[in-house]
PDB file of N, CA and C in Angstrom:
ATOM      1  N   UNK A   1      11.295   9.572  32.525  1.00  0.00           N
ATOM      2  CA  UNK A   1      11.707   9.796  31.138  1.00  0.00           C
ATOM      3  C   UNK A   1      10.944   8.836  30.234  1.00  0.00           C
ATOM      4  N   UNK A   2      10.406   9.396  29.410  1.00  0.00           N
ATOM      5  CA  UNK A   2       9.739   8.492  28.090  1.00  0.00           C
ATOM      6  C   UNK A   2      10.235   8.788  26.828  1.00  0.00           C
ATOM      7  N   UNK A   3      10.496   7.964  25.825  1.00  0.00           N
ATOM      8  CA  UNK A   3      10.634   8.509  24.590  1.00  0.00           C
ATOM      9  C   UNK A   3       9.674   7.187  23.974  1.00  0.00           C
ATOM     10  N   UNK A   4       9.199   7.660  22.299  1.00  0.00           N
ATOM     11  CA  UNK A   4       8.091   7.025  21.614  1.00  0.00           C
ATOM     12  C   UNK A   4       8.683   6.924  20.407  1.00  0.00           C
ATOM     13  N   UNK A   5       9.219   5.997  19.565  1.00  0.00           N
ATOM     14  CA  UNK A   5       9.654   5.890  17.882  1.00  0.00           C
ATOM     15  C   UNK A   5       8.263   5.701  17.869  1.00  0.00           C
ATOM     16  N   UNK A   6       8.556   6.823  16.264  1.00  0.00           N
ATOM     17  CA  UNK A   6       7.259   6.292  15.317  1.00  0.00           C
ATOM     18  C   UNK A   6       7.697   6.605  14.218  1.00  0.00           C
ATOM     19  N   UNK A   7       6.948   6.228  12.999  1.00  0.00           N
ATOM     20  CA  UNK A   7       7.652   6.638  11.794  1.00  0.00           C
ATOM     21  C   UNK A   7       7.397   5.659  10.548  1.00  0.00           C
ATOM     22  N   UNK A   8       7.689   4.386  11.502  1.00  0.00           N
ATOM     23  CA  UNK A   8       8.110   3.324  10.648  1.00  0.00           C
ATOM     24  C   UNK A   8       7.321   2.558  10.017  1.00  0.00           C
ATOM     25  N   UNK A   9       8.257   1.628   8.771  1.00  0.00           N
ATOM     26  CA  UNK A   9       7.264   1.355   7.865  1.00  0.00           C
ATOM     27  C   UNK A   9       8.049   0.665   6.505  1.00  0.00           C
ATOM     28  N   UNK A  10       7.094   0.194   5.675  1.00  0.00           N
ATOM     29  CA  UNK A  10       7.854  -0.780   4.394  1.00  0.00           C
ATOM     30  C   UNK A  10       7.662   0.368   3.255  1.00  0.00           C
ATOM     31  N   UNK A  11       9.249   0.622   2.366  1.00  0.00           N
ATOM     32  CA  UNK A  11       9.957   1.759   1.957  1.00  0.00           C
ATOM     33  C   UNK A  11      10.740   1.319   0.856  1.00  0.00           C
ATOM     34  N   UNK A  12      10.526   1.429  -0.493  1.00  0.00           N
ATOM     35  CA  UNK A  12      11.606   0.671  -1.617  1.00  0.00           C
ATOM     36  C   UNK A  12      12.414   1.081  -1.747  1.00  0.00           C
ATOM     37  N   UNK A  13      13.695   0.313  -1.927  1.00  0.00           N
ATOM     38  CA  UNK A  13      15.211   0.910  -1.856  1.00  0.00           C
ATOM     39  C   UNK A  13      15.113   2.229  -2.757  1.00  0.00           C
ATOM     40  N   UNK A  14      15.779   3.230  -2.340  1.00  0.00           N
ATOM     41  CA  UNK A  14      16.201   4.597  -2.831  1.00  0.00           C
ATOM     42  C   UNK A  14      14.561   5.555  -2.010  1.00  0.00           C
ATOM     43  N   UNK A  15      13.797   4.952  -1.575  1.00  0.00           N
ATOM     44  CA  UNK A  15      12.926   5.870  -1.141  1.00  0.00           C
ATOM     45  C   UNK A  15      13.533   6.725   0.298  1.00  0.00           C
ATOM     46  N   UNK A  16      12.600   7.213   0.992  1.00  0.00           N
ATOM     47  CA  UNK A  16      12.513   7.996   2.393  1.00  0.00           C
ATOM     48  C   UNK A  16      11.314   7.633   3.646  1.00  0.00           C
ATOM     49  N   UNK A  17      11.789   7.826   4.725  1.00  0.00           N
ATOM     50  CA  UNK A  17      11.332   7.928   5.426  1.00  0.00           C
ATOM     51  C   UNK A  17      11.869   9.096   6.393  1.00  0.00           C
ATOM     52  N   UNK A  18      10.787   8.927   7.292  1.00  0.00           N
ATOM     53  CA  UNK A  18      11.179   9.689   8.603  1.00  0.00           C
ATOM     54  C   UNK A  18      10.759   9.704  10.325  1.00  0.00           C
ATOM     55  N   UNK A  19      12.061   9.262  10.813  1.00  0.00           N
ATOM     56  CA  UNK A  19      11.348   8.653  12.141  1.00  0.00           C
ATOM     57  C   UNK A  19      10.992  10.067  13.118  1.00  0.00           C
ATOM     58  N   UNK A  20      10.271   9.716  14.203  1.00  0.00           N
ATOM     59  CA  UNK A  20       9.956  10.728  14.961  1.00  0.00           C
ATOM     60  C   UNK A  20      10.801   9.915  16.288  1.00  0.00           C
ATOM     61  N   UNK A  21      11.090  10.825  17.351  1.00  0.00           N
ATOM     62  CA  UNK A  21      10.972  10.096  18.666  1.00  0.00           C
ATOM     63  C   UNK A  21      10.722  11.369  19.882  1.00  0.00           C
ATOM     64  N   UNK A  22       9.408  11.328  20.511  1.00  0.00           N
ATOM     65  CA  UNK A  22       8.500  12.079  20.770  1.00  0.00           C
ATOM     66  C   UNK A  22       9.354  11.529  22.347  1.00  0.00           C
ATOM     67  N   UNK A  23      10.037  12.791  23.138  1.00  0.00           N
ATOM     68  CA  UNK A  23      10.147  12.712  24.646  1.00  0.00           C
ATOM     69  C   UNK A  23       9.591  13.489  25.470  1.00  0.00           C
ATOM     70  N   UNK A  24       9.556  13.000  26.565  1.00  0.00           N
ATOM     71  CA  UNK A  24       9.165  13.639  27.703  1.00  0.00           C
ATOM     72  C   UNK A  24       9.798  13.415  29.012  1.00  0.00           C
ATOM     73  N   UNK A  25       9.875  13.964  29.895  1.00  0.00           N
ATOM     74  CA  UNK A  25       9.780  13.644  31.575  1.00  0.00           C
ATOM     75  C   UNK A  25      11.866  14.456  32.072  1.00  0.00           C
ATOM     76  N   UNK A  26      12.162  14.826  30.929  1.00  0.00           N
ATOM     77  CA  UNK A  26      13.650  15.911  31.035  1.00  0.00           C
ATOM     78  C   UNK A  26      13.672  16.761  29.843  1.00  0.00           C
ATOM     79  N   UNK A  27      14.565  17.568  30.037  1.00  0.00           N
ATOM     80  CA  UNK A  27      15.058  19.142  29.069  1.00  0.00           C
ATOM     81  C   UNK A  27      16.105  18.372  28.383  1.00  0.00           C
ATOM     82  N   UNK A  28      15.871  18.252  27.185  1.00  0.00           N
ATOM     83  CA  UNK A  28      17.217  18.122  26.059  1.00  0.00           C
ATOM     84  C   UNK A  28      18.409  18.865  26.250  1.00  0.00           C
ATOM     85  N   UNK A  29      18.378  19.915  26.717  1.00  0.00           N
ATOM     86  CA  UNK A  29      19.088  21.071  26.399  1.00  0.00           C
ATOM     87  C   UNK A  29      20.593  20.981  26.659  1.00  0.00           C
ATOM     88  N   UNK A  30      20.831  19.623  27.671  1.00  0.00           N
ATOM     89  CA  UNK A  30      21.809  19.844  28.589  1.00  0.00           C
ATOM     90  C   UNK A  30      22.601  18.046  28.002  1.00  0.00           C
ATOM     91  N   UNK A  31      21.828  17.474  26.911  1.00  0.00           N
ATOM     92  CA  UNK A  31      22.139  16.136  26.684  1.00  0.00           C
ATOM     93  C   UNK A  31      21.753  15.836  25.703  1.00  0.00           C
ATOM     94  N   UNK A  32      22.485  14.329  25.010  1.00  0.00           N
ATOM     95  CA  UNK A  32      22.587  13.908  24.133  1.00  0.00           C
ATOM     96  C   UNK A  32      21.351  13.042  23.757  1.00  0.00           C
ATOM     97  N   UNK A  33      20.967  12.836  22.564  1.00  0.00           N
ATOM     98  CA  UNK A  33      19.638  11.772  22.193  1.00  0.00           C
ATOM     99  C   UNK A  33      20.432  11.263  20.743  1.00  0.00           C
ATOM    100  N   UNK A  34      20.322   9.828  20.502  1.00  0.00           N
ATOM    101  CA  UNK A  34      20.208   9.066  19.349  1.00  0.00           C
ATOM    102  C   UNK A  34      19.498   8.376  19.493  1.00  0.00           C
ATOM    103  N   UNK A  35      19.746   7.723  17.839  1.00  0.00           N
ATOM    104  CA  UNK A  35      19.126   6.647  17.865  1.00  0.00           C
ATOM    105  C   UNK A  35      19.460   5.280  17.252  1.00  0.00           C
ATOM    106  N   UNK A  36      19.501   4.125  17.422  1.00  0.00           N
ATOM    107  CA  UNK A  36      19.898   2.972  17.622  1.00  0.00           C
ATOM    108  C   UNK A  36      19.257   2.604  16.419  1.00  0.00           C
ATOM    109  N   UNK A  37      19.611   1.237  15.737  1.00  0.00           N
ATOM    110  CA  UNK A  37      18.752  -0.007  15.128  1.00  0.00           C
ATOM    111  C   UNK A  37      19.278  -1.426  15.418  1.00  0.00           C
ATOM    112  N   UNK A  38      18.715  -1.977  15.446  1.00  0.00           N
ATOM    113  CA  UNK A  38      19.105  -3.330  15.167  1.00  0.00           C
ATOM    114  C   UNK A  38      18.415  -4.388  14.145  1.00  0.00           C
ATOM    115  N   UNK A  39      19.196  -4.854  13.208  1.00  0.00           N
ATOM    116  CA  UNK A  39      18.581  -5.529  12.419  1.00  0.00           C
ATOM    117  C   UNK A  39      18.811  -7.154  12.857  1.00  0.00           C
ATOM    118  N   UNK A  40      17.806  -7.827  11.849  1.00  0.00           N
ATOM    119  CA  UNK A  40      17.020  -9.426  12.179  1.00  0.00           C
ATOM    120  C   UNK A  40      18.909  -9.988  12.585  1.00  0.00           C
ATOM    121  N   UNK A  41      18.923 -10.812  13.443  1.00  0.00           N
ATOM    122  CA  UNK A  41      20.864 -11.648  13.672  1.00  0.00           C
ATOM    123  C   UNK A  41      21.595 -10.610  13.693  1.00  0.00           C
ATOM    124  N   UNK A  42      21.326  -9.095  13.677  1.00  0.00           N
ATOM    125  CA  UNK A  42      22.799  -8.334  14.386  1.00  0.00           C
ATOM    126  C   UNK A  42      22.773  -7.859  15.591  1.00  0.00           C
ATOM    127  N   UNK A  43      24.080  -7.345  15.827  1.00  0.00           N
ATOM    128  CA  UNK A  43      24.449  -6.484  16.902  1.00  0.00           C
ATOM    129  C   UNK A  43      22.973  -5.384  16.974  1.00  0.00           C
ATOM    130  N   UNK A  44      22.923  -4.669  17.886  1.00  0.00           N
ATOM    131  CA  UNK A  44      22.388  -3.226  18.296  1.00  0.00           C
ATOM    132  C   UNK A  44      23.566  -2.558  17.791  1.00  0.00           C
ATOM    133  N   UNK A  45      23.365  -0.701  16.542  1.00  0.00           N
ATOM    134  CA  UNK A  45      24.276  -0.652  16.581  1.00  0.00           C
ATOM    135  C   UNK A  45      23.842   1.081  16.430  1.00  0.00           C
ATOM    136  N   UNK A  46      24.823   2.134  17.018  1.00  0.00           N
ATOM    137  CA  UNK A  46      24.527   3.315  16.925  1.00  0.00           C
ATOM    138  C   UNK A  46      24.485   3.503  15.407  1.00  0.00           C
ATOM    139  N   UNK A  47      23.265   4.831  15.207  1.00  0.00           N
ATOM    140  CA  UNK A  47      22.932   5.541  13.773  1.00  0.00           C
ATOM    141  C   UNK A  47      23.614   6.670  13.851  1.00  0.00           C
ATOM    142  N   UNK A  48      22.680   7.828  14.506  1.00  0.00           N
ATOM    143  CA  UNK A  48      23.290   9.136  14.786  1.00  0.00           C
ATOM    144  C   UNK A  48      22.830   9.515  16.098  1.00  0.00           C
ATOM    145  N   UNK A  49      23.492  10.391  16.282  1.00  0.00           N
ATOM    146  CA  UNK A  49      22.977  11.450  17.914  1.00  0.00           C
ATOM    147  C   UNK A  49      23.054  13.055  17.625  1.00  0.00           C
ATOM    148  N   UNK A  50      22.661  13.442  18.360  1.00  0.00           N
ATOM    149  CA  UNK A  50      22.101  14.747  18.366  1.00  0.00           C
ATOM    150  C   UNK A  50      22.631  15.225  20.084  1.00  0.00           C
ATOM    151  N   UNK A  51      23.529  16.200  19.737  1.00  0.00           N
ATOM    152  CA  UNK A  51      23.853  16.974  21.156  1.00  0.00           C
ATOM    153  C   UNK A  51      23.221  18.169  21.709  1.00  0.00           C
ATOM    154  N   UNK A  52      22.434  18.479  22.218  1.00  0.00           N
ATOM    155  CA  UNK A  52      21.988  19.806  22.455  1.00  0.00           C
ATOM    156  C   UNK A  52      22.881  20.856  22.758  1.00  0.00           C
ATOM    157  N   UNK A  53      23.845  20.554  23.263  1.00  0.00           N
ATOM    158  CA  UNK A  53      25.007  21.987  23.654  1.00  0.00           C
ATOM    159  C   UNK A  53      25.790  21.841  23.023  1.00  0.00           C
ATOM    160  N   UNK A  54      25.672  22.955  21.980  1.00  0.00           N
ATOM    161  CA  UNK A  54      27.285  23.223  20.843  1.00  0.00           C
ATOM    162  C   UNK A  54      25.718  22.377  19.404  1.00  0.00           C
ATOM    163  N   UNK A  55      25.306  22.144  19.567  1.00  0.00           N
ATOM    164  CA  UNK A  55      24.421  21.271  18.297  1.00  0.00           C
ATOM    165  C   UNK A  55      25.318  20.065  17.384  1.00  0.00           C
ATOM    166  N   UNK A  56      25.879  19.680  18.222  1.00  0.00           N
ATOM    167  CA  UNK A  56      26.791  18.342  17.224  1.00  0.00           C
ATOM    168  C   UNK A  56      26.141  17.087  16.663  1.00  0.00           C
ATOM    169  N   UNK A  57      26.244  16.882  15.788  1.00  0.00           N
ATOM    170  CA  UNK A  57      25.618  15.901  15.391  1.00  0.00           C
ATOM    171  C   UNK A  57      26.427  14.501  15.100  1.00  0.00           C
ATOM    172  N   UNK A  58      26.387  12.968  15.078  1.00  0.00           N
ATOM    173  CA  UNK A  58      27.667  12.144  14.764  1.00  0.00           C
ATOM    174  C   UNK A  58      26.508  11.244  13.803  1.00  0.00           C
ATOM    175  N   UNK A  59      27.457  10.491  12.741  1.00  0.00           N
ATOM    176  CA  UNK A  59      26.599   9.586  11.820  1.00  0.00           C
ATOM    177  C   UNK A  59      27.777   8.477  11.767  1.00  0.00           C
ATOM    178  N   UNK A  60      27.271   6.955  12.177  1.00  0.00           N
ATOM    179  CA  UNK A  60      27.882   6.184  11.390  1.00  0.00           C
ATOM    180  C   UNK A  60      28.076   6.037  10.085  1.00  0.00           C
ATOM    181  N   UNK A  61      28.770   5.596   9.742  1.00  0.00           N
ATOM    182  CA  UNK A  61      29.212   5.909   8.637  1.00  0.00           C
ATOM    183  C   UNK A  61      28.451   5.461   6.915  1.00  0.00           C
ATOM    184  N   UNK A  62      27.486   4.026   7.432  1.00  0.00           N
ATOM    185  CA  UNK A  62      26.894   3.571   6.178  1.00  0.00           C
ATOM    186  C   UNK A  62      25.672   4.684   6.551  1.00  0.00           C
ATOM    187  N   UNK A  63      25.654   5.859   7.124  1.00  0.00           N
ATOM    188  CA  UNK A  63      24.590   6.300   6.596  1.00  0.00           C
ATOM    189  C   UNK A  63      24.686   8.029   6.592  1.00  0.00           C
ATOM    190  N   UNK A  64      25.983   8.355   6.372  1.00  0.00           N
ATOM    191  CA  UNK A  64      26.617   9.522   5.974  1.00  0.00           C
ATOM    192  C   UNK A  64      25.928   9.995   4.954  1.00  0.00           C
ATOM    193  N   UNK A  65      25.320  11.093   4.606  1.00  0.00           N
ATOM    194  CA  UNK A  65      25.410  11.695   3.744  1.00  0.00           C
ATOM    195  C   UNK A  65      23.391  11.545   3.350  1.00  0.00           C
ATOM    196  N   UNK A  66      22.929  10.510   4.023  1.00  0.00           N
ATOM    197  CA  UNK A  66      21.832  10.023   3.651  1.00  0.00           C
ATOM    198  C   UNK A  66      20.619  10.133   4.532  1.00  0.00           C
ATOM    199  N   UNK A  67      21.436  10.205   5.600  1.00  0.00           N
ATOM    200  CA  UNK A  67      20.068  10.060   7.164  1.00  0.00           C
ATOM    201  C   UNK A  67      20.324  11.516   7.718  1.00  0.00           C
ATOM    202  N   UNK A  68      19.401  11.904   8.542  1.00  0.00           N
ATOM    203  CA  UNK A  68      19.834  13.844   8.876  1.00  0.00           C
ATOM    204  C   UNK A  68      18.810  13.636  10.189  1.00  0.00           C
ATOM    205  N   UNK A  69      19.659  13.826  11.325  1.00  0.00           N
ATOM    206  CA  UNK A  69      19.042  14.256  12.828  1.00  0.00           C
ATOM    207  C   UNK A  69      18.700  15.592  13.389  1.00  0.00           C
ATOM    208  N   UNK A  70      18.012  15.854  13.840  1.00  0.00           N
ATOM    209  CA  UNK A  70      17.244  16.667  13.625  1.00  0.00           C
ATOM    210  C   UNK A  70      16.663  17.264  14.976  1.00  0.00           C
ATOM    211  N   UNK A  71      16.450  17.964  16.021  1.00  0.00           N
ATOM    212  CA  UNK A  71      15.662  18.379  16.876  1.00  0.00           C
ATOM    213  C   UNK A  71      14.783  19.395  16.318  1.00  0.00           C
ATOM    214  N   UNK A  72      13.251  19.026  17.289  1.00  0.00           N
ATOM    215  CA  UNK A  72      12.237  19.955  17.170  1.00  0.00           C
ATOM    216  C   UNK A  72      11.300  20.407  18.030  1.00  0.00           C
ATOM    217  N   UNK A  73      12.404  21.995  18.286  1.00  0.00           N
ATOM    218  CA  UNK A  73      11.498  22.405  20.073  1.00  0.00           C
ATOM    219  C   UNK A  73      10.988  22.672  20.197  1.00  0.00           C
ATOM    220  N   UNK A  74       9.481  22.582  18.859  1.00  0.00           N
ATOM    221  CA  UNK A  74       8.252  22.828  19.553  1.00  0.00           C
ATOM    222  C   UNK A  74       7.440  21.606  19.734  1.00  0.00           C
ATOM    223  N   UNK A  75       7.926  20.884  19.571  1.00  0.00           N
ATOM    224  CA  UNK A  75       7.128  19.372  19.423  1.00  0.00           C
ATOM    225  C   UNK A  75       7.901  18.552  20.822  1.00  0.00           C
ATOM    226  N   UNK A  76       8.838  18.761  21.133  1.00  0.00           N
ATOM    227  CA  UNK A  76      10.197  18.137  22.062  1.00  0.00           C
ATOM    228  C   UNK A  76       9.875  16.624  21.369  1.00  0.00           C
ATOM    229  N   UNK A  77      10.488  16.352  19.778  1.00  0.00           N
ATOM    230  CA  UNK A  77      10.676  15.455  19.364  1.00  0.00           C
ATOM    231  C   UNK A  77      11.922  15.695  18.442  1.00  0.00           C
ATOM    232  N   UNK A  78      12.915  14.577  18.227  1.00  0.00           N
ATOM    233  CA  UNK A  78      13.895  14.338  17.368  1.00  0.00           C
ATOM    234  C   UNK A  78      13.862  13.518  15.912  1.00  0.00           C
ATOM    235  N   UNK A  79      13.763  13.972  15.295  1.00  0.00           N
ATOM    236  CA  UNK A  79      13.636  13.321  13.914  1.00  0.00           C
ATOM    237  C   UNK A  79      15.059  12.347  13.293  1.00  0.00           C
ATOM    238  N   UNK A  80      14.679  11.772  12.278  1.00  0.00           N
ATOM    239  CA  UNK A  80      15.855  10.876  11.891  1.00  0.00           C
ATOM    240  C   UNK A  80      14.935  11.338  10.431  1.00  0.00           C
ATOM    241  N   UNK A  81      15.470  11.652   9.668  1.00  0.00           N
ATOM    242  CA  UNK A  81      15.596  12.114   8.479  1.00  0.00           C
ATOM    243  C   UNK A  81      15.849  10.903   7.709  1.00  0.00           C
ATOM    244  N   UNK A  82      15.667   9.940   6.576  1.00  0.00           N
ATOM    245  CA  UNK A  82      16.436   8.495   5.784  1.00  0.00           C
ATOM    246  C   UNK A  82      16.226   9.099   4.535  1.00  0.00           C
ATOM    247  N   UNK A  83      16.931   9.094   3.575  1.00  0.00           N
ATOM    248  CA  UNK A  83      16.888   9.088   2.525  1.00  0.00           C
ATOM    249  C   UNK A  83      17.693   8.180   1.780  1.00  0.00           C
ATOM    250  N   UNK A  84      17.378   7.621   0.668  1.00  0.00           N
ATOM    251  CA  UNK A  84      18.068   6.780  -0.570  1.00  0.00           C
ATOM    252  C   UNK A  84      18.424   5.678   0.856  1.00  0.00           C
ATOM    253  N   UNK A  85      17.352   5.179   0.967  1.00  0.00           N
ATOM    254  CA  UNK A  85      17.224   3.894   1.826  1.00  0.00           C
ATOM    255  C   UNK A  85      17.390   2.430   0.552  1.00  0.00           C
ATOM    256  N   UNK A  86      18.568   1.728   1.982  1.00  0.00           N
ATOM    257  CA  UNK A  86      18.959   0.569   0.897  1.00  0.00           C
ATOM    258  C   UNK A  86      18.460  -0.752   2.016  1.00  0.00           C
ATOM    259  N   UNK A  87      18.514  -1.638   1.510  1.00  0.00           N
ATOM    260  CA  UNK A  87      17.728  -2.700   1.950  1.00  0.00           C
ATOM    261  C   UNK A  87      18.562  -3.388   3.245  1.00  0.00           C
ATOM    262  N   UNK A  88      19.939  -2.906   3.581  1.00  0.00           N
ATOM    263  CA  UNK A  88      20.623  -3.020   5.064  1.00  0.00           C
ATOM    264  C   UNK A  88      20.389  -2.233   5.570  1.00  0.00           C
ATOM    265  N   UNK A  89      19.355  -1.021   5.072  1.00  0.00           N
ATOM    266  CA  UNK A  89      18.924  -0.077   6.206  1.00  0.00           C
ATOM    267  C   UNK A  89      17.595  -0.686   6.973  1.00  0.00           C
ATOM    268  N   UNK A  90      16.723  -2.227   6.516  1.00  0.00           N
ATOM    269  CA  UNK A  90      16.148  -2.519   7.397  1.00  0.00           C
ATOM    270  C   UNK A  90      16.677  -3.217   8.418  1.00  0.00           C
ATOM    271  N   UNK A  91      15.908  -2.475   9.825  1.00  0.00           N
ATOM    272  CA  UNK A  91      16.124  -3.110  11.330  1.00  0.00           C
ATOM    273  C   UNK A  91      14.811  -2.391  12.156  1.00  0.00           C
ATOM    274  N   UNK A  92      14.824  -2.517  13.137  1.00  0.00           N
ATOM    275  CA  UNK A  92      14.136  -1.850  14.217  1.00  0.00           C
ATOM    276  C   UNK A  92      15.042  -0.823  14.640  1.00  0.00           C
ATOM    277  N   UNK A  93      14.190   0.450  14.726  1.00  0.00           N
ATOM    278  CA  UNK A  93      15.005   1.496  15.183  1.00  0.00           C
ATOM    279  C   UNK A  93      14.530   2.177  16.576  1.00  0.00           C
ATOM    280  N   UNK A  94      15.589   2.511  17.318  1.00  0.00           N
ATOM    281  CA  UNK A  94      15.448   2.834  18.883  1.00  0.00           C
ATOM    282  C   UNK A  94      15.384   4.326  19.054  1.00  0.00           C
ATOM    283  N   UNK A  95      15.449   5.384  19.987  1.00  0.00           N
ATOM    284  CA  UNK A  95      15.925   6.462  20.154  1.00  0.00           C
ATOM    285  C   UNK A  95      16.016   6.240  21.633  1.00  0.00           C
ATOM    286  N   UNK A  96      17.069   6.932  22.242  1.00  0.00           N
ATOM    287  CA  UNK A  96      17.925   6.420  23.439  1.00  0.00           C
ATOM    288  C   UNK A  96      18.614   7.710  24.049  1.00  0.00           C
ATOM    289  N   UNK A  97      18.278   8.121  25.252  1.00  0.00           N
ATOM    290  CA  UNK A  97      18.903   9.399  25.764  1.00  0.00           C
ATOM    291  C   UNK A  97      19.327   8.851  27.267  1.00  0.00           C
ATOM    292  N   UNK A  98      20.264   9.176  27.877  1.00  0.00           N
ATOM    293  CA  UNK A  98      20.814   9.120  29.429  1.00  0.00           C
ATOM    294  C   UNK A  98      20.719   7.409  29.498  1.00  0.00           C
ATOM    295  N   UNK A  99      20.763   6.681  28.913  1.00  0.00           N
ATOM    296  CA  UNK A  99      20.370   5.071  29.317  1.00  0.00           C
ATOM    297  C   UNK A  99      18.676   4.678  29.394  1.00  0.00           C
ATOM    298  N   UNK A 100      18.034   5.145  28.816  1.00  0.00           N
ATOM    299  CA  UNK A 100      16.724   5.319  28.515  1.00  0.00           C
ATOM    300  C   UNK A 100      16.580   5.293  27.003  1.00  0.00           C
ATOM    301  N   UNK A 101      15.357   4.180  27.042  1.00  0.00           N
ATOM    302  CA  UNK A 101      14.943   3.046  25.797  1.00  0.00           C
ATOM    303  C   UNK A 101      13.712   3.636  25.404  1.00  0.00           C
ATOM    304  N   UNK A 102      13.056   4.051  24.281  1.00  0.00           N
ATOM    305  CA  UNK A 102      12.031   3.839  23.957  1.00  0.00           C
ATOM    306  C   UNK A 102      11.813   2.597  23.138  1.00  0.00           C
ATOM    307  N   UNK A 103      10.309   2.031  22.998  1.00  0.00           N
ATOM    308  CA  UNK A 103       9.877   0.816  21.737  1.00  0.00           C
ATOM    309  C   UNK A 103      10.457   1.709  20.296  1.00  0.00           C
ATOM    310  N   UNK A 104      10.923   0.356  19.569  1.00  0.00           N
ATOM    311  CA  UNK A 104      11.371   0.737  18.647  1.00  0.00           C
ATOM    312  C   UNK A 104      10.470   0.731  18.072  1.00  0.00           C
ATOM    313  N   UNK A 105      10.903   0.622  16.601  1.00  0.00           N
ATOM    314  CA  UNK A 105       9.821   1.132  15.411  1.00  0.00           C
ATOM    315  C   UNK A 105      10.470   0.415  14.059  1.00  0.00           C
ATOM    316  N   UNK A 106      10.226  -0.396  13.643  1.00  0.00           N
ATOM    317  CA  UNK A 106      10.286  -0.755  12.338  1.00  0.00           C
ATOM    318  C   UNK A 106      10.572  -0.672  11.359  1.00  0.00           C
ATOM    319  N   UNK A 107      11.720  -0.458  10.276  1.00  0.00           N
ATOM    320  CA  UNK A 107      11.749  -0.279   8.779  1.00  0.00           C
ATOM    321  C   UNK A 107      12.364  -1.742   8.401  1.00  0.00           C
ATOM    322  N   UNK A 108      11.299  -1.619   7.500  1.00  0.00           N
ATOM    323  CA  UNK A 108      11.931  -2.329   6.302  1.00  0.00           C
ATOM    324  C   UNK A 108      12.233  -2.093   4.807  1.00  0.00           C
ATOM    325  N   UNK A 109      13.265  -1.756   4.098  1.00  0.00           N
ATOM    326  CA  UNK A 109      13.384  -1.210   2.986  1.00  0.00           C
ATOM    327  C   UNK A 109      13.847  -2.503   2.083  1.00  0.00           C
ATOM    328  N   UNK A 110      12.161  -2.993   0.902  1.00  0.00           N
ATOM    329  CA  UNK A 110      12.342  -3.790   0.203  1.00  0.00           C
ATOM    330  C   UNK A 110      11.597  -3.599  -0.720  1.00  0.00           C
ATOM    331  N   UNK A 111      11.934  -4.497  -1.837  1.00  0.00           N
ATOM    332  CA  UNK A 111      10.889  -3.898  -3.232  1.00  0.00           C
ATOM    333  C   UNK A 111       9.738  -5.117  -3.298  1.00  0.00           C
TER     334      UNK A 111
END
């Protein structure tokens, strides 16, 4: 199993981004993928996930309404959608399926 964040990058509060996380080596179809951040002195802490059976999606909550997960089966990559990014939305961000890590990827949202 591999997964790859990419995406990331320096973003002024209220802008967008959008992460990718490019897998390989299993079928989504049957399991769950999120993705993680952790920012500089915190916890690791779940963002959103993406279920393949039934299509459920879950969002913590500071980023309701703002971040949008996403699968894309022709690419077998998962997107993280950010919008109206605020400056506790910088951390390093993970994507994470079955107990499997990819390198994170970077945001920082500052002016």
């Amino acid at each position: 199993v591999q997964l790859q964040a990419s995406g990331g990058g320096l973003v002024q509060p209220g802008g967008s981004l959008t992460l990718s996380c490019a897998f390989s080596g299993f079928t989504l179809d049957y399991y769950a993928i999120g993705w993680f951040r952790q920012a500089p002195g915190k916890e690791r802490e779940g963002v959103a996930c993406f279920h393949s059976l039934g299509g459920d999606t879950y969002y913590t909550d500071s980023v309701k309404g703002r971040f949008t997960i996403a699968r894309d089966t022709t690419r077998n990559t998962v997107t993280l959608q950010m919008n109206r990014l605020k400056p506790e939305d910088t951390a390093v961000y993970y994507c994470t399926t079955g107990g499997h890590w990819g390198k994170g990827t970077l945001v920082t949202v500052s002016s």
